[in-house]
Protein backbone atom coordinates (compact mmCIF):
# COMPACT_ATOMS: atom_id res chain seq x y z
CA UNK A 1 30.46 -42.27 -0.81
CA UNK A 2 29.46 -38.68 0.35
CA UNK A 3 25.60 -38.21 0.59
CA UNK A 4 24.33 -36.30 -2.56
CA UNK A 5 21.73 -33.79 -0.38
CA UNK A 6 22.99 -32.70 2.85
CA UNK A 7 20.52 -29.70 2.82
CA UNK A 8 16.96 -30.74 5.32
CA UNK A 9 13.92 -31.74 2.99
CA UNK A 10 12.40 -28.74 3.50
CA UNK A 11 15.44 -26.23 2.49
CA UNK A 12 15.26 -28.75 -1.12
CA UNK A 13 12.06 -28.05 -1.75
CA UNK A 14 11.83 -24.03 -0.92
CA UNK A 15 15.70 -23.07 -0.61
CA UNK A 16 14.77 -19.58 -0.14
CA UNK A 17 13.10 -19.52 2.75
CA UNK A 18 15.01 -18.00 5.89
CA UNK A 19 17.14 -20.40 8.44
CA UNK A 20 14.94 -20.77 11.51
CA UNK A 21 12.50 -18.33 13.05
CA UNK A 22 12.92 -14.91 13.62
CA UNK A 23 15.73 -13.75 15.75
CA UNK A 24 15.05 -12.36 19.39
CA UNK A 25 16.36 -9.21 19.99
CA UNK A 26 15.97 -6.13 22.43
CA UNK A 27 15.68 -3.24 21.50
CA UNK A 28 17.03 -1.11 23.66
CA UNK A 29 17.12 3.01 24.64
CA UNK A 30 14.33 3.58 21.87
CA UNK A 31 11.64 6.46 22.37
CA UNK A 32 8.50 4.48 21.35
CA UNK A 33 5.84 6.75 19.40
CA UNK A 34 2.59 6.15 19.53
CA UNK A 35 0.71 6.81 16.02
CA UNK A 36 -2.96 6.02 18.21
CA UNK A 37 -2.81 9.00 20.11
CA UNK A 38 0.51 10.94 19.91
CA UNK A 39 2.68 9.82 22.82
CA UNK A 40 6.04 8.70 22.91
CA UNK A 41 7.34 6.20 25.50
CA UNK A 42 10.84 7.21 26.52
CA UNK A 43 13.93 5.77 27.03
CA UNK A 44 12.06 1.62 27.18
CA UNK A 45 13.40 -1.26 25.77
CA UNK A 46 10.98 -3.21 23.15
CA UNK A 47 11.26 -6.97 23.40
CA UNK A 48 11.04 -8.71 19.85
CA UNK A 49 10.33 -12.95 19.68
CA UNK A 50 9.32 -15.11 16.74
CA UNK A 51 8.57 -11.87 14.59
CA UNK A 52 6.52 -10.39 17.10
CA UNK A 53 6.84 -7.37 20.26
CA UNK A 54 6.85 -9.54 23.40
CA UNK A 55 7.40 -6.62 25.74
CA UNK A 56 7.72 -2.89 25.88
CA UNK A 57 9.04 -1.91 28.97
CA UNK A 58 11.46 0.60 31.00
CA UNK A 59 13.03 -2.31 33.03
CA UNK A 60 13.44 -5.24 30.97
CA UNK A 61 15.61 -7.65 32.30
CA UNK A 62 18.75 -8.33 30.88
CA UNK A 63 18.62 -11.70 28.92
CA UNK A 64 21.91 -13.49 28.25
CA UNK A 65 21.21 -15.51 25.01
CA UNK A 66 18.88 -12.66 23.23
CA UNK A 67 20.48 -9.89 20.81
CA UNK A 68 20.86 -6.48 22.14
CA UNK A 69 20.55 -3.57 19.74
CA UNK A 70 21.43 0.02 21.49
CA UNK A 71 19.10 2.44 19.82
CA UNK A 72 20.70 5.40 21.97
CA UNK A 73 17.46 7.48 21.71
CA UNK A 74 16.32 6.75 18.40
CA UNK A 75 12.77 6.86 17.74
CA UNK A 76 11.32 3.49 16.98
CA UNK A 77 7.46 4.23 14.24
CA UNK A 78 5.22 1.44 13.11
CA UNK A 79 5.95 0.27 9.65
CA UNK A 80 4.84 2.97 6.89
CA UNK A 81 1.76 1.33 4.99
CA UNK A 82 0.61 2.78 1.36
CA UNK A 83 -2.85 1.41 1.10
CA UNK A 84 -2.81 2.15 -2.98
CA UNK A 85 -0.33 1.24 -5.48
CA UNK A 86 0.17 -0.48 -8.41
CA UNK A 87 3.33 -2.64 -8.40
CA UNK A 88 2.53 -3.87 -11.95
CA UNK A 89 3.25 -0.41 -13.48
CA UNK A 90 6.77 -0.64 -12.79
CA UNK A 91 9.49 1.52 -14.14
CA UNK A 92 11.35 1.02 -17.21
CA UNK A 93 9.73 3.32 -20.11
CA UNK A 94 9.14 7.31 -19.82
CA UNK A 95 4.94 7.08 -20.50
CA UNK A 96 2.31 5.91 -19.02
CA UNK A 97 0.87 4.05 -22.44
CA UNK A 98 4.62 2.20 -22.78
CA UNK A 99 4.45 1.46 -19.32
CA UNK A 100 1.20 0.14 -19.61
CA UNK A 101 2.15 -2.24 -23.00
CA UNK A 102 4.83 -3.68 -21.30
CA UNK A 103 4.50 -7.28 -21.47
CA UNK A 104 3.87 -9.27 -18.37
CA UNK A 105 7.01 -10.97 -18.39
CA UNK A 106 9.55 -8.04 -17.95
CA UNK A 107 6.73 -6.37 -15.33
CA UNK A 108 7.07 -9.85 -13.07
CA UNK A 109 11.13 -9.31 -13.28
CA UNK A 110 11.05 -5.78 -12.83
CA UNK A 111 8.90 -5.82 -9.62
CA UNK A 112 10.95 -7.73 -6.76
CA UNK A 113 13.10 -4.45 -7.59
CA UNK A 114 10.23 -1.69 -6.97
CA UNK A 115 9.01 -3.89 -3.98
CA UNK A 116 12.58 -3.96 -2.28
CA UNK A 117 12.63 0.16 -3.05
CA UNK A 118 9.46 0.51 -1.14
CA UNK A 119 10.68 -1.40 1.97
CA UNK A 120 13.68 0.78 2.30
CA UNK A 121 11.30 3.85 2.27
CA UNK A 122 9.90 2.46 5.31
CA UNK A 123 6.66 1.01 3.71
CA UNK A 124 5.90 -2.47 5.54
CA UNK A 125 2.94 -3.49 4.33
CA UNK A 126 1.50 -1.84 0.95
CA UNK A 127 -1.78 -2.43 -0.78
CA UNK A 128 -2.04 -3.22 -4.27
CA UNK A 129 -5.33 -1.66 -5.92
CA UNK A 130 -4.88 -3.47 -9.03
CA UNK A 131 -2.04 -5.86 -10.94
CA UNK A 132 -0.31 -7.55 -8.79
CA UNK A 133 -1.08 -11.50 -8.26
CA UNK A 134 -1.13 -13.78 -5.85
CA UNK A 135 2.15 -15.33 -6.68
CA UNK A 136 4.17 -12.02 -5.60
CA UNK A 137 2.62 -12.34 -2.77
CA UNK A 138 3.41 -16.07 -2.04
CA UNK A 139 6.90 -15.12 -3.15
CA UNK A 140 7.52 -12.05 -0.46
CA UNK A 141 5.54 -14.36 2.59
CA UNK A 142 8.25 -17.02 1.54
CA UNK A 143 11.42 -14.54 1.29
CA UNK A 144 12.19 -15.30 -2.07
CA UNK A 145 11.18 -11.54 -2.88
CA UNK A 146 11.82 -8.66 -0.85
CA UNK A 147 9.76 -6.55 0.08
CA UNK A 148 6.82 -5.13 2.05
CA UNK A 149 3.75 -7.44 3.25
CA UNK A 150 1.20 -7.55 0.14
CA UNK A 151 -2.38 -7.24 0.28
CA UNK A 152 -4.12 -7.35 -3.07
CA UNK A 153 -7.15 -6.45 -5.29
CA UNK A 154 -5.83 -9.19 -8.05
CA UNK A 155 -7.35 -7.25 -11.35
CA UNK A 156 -10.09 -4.35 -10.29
CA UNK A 157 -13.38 -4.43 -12.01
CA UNK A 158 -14.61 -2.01 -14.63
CA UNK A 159 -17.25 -1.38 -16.62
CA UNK A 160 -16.61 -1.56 -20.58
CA UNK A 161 -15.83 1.73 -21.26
CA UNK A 162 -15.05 2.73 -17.66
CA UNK A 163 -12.39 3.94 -16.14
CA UNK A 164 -10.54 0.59 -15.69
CA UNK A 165 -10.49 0.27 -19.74
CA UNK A 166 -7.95 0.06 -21.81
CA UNK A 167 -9.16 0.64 -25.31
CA UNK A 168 -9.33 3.51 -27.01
CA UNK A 169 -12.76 4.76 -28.96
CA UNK A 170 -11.14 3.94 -32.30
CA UNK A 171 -10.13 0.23 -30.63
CA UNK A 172 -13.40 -2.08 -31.75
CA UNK A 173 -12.62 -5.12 -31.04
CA UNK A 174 -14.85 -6.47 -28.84
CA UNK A 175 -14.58 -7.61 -25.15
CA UNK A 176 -15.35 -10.83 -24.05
CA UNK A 177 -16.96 -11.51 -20.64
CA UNK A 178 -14.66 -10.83 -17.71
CA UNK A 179 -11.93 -9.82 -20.09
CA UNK A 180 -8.49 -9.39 -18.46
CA UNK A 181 -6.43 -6.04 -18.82
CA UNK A 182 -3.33 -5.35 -17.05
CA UNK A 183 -5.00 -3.72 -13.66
CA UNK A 184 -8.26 -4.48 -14.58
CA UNK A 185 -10.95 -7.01 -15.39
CA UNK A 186 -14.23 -5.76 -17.43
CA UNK A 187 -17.45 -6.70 -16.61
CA UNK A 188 -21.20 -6.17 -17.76
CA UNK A 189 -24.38 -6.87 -15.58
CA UNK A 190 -25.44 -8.11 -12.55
CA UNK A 191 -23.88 -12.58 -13.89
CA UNK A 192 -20.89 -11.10 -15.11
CA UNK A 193 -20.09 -8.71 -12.47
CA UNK A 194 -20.55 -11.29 -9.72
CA UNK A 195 -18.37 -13.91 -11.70
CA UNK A 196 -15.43 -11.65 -11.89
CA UNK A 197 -15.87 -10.99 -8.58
CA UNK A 198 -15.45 -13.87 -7.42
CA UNK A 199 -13.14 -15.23 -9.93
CA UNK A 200 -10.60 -12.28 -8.06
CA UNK A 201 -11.28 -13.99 -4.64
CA UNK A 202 -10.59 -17.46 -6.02
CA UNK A 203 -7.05 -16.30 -7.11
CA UNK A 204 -5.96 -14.82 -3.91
CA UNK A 205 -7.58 -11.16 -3.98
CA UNK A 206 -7.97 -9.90 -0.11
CA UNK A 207 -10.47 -7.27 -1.30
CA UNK A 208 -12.58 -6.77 -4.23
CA UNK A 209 -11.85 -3.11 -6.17
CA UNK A 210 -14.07 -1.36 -8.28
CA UNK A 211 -14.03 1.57 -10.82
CA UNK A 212 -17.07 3.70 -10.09
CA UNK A 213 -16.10 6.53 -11.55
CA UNK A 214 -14.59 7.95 -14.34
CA UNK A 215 -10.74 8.45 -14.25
CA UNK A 216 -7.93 10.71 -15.12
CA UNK A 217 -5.85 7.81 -17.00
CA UNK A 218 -8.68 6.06 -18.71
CA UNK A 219 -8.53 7.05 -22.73
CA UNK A 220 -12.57 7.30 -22.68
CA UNK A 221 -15.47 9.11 -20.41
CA UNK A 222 -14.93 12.03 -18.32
CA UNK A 223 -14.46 12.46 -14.43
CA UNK A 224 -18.13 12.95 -13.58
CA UNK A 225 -18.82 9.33 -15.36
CA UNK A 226 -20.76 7.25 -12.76
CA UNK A 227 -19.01 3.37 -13.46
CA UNK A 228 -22.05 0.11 -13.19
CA UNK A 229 -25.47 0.59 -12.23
CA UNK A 230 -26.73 0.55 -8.65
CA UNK A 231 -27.51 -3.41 -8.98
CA UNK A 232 -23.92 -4.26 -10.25
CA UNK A 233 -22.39 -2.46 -7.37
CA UNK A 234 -24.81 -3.96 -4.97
CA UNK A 235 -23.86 -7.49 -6.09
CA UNK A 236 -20.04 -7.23 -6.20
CA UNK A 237 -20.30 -5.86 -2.48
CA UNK A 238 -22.64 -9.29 -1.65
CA UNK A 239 -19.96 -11.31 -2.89
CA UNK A 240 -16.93 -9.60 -1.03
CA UNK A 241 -19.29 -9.88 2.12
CA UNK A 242 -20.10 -13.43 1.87
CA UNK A 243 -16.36 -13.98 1.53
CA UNK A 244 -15.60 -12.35 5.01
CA UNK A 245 -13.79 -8.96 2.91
CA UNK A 246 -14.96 -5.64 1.31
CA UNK A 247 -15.28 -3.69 -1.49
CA UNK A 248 -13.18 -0.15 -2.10
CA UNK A 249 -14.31 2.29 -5.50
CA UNK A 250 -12.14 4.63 -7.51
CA UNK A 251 -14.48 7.74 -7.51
CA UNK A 252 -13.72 11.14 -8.00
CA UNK A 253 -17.08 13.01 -7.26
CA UNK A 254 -19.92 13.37 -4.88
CA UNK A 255 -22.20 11.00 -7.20
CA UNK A 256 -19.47 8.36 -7.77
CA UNK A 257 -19.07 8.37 -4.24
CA UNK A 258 -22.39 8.34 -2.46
CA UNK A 259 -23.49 5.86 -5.05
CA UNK A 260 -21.01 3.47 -3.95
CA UNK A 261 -21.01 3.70 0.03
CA UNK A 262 -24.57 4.03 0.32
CA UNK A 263 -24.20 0.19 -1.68
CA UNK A 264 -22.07 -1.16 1.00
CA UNK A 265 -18.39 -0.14 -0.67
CA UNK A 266 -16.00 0.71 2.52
CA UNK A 267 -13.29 2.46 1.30
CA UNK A 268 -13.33 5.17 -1.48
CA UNK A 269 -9.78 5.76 -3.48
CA UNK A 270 -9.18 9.31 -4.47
CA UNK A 271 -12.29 11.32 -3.90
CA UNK A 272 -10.51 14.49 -5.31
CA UNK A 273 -13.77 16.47 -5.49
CA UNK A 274 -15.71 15.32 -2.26
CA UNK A 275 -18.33 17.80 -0.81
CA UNK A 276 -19.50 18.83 2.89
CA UNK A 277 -22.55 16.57 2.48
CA UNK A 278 -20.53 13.58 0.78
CA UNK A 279 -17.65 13.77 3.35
CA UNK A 280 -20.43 13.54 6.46
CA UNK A 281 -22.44 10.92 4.51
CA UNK A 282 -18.74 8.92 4.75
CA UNK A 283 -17.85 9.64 8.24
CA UNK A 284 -22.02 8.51 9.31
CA UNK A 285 -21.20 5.15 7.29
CA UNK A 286 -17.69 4.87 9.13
CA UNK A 287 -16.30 4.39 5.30
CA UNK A 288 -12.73 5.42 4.39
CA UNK A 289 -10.78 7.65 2.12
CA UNK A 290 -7.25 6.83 0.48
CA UNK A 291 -6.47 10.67 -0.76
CA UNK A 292 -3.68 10.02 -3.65
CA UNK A 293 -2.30 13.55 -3.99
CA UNK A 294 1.29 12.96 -4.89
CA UNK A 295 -0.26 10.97 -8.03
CA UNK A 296 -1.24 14.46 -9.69
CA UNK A 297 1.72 16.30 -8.31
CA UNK A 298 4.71 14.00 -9.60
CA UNK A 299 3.08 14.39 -12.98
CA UNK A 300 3.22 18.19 -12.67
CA UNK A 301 6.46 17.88 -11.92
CA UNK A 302 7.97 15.18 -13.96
CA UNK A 303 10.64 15.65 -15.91
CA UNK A 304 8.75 13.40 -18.40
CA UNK A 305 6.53 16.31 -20.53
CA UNK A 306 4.81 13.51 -22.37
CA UNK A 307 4.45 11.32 -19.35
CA UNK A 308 0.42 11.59 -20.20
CA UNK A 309 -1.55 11.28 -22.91
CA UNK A 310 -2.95 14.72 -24.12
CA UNK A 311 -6.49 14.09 -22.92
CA UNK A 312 -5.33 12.26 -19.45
CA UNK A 313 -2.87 15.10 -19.13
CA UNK A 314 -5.86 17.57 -19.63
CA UNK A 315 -7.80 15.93 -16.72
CA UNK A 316 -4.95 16.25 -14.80
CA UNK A 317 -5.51 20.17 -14.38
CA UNK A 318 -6.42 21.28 -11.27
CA UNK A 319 -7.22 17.73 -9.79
CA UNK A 320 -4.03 18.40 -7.14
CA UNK A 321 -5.61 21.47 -5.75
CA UNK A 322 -9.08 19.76 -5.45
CA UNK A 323 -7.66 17.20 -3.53
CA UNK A 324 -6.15 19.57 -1.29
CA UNK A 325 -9.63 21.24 -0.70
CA UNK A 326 -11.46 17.79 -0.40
CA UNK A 327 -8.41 16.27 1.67
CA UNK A 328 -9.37 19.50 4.19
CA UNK A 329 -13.42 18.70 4.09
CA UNK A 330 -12.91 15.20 4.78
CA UNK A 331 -10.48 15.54 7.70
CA UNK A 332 -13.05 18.15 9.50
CA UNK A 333 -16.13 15.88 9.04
CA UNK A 334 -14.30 12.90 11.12
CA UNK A 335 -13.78 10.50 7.93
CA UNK A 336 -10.70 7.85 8.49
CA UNK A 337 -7.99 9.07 6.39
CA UNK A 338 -5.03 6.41 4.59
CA UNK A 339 -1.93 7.45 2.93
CA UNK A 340 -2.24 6.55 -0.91
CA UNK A 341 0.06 7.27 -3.70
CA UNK A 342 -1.23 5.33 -6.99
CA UNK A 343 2.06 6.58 -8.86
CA UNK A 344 2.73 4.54 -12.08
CA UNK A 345 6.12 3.79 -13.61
CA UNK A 346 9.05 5.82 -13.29
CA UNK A 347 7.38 8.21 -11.10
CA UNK A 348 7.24 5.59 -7.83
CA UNK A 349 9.87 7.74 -6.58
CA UNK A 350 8.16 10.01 -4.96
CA UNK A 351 6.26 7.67 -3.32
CA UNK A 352 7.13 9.36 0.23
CA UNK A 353 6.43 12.93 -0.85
CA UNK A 354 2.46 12.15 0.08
CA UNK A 355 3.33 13.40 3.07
CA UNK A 356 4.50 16.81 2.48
CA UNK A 357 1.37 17.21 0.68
CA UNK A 358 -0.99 16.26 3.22
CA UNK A 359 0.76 18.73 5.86
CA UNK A 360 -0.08 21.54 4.32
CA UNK A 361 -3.89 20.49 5.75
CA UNK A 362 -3.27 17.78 8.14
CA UNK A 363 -1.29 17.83 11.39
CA UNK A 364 2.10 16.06 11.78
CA UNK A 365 -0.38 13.34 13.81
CA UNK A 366 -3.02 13.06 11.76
CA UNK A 367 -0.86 12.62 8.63
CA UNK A 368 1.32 9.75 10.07
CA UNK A 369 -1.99 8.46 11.60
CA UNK A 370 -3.21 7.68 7.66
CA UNK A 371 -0.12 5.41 7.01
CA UNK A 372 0.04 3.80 10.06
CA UNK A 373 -3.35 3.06 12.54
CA UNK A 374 -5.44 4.27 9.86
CA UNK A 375 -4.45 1.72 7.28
CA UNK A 376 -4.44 -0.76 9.45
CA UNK A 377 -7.98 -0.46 10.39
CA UNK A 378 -9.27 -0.16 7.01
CA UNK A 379 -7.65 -3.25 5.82
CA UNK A 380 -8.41 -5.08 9.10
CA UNK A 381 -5.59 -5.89 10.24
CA UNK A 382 -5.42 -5.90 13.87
CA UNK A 383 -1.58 -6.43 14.54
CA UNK A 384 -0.21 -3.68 12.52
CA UNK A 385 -0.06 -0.10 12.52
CA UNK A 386 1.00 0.50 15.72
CA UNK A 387 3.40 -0.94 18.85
CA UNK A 388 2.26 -3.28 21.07
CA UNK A 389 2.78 -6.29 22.83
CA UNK A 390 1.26 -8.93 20.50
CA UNK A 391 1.44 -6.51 17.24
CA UNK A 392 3.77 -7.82 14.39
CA UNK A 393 7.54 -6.80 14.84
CA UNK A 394 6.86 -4.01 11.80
CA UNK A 395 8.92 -0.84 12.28
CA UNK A 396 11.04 1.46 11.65
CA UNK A 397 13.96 3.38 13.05
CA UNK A 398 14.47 7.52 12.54
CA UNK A 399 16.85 9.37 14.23
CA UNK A 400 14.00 12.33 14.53
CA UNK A 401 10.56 11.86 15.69
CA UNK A 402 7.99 12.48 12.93
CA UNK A 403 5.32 13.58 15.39
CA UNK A 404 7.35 16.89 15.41
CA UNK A 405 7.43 16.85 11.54
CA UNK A 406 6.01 14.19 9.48
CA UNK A 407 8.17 15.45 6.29
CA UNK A 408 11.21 13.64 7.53
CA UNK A 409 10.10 10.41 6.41
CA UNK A 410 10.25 12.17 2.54
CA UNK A 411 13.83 11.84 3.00
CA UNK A 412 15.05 8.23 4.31
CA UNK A 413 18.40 8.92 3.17
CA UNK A 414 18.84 10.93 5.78
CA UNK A 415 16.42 9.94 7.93
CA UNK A 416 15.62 6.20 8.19
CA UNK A 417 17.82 4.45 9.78
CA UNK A 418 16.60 0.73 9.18
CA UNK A 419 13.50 -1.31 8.92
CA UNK A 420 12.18 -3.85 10.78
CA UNK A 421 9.98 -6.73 9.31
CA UNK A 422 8.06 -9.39 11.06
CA UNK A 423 11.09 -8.90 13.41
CA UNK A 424 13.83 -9.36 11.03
CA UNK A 425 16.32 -6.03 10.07
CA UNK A 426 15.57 -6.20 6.35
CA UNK A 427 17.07 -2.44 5.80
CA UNK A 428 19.69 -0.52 7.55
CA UNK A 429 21.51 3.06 6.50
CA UNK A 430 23.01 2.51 10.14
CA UNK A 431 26.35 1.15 11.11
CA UNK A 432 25.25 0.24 14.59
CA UNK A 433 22.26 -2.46 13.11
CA UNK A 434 23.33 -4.65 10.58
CA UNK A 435 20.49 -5.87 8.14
CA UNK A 436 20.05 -9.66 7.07
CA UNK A 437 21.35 -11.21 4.22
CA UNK A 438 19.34 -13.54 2.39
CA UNK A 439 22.23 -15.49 0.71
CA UNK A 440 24.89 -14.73 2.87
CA UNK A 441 27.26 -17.96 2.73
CA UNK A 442 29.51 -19.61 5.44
CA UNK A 443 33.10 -18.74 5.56
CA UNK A 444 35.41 -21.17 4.54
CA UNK A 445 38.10 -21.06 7.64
């Protein structure tokens, strides 16, 4: 009698997982570019083992049993990184308030699908700011989902009434403590605020975030709201710190802001309408900003008129040129810029286009800096965002070198060759590098 399980214990219990470690492969002819301080290394060979850059080197010796990839000149970039999205608003519905109401079921099927688009844009690692769970996460570490490496908020925290809340003023039914919306948790006083906190960090969150500010999408308060009192912020960033992470804050304005990093917060989300004194008070508490200007400008140009609500959509004016301006003031006094993009439902598409925006006041370096070196730093993770012996086997290959001008990577079509993950090809536009297939089966001779 034939055995019933011929498959190793460990393929029965997680099929899905890949067939032995990473593949080792050279690299070979690439021009190597630099994201830390605008170099390229020409014409080297980079040396990939176990998901990881072994070597980079001009003379690397020819190895017999290793795969050998010709790049022919091709310019090899760290993975792209987007250090704010929300995978749980994921497309299917034409407004924000439908896309919002969707129920979580067909937003956990719908989102392998947006995380596999963002991959082949070149994004390797993204950052969720609020939504997404720790079991998409498990699912892309595993490879039963593809897509870029996850780090995640869990639910961010708001206020009742701030900018993280979901009722309306003629909703009044009440919220109970730590009550859970679809991005957000809400929370009230110093017990509550510190319980939700650390309820987030129990269920996988890598960083706590906080509304503390008022918000162009949130159906109450205005922009200038400040979000929790000085001793609710002060908690929630003693509980992140005890648990080794930190705390980033939606905020729009100068008060928002300063209230929050002069509490401990490290990272500040939008900060549309930053000032001289704000932006130096940043760069003096080595905090960072994750500008999210392509947010405001694929709503101005969505072919979806009613995208917005009419009082969201009112907020909406003239936020894309103030985070031009404040994009400008922050750059010149020294504060650590990330590449954000915060885009919501059908609109995830122009997810790239962040970059064309932030040219028109950053250099080509200094733009690719924010979504590669830059995001790594702020999320500490020491072996990403740029190439290096030791660094994760993230990156990706363009046939043009983005240090000349960053606004090829808003076209990967024609642009991208393929993506590199953890050492694996998990994309490819190009004939000459074949990407993996996850359920590729044996021919049957």
């Amino acid at each position: 009698m034939k055995p019933m399980f011929n498959s190793p214990i460990e393929d029965l219990i997680e099929p899905w997982r890949p067939k032995g470690p990473s593949p080792s492969i050279v690299f070979g002819h690439a021009n190597v570019i630099d994201p830390v301080d605008g170099s390229v290394q020409e014409d080297v060979s980079v040396y990939v083992v176990g998901g990881h850059i072994k070597a980079i080197s001009k003379e690397l010796e020819i190895i017999d049993s290793v795969q050998h990839i010709d790049l022919d000149g091709k310019f090899l970039c760290p993975g792209l990184i987007d250090c704010h999205v929300h995978l749980v608003a994921v497309p299917g519905a034409s407004d924000l308030e439908s896309t919002a109401r969707m129920t979580p079921a067909i937003a956990a099927l719908r989102m392998p699908y947006l995380c596999g688009q963002m991959l082949d844009r070149g994004f390797t690692s993204v950052r969720d700011c609020g939504g997404a769970q720790a079991a998409l996460k498990q699912a892309i570490d595993e490879n039963l989902v593809r897509g870029p490496r996850l780090f995640i908020a869990g639910h961010g925290l708001s206020q009742s009434g701030g900018s993280g809340e979901e009722r309306s003023i003629h909703d009044h039914k009440q919220s109970c403590c730590a009550a859970i919306l679809t991005v957000a948790r809400i929370c009230d006083a110093v017990p509550e605020c510190m319980k939700a906190a650390r309820e987030e960090l129990r269920c996988g969150a890598d960083f706590v975030k906080i509304f503390a500010g008022g918000g162009v999408t949130s159906p109450t308060g205005s922009l200038d709201n400040l979000n929790f009192s000085v001793e609710e912020i002060a908690a929630i960033v003693n509980v992140a710190k005890n648990a080794g992470t930190y705390v980033t804050a939606h905020a729009y304005t100068p008060g928002a802001i300063r209230q929050a990093i002069e509490l401990g917060v490290r990272c500040i989300e939008h900060g549309n309408f930053i000032d001289e004194s704000t932006a130096k008070l940043m760069a003096e508490k080595v905090a960072f900003l994750t500008p999210t200007l392509v947010a405001y400008a694929a709503v101005e140009a969505s072919p979806f008129p009613n995208f917005l609500a009419r009082a969201s959509a009112a907020k909406v004016k003239g936020t894309l040129e103030a985070g031009l301006r404040s994009l400008k003031i922050a750059s010149e006094a020294g504060v650590t810029l990330c590449y954000g993009t915060d885009l919501l439902g059908p609109l995830h598409d122009a997810q790239t286009h962040e970059f064309s925006l932030r040219r028109q006041v950053l250099t080509d370096l200094t733009a690719l800096q924010s979504a590669t070196v830059n995001a790594a730093k702020m999320m500490g993770q020491d072996k990403l965002g740029a190439l290096r012996p030791g660094f994760l086997a993230d990156f990706i290959i363009l046939n043009k070198n983005p240090l000349e001008d960053v606004t090829i990577l808003d076209d990967p079509d024609k642009h991208l060759l393929a993506v590199v993950k953890g050492g694996r090809v998990v994309s490819s536009r190009w004939s000459k590098v074949t990407a993996e297939e996850s359920h590729h089966l044996p021919q049957i001779e």
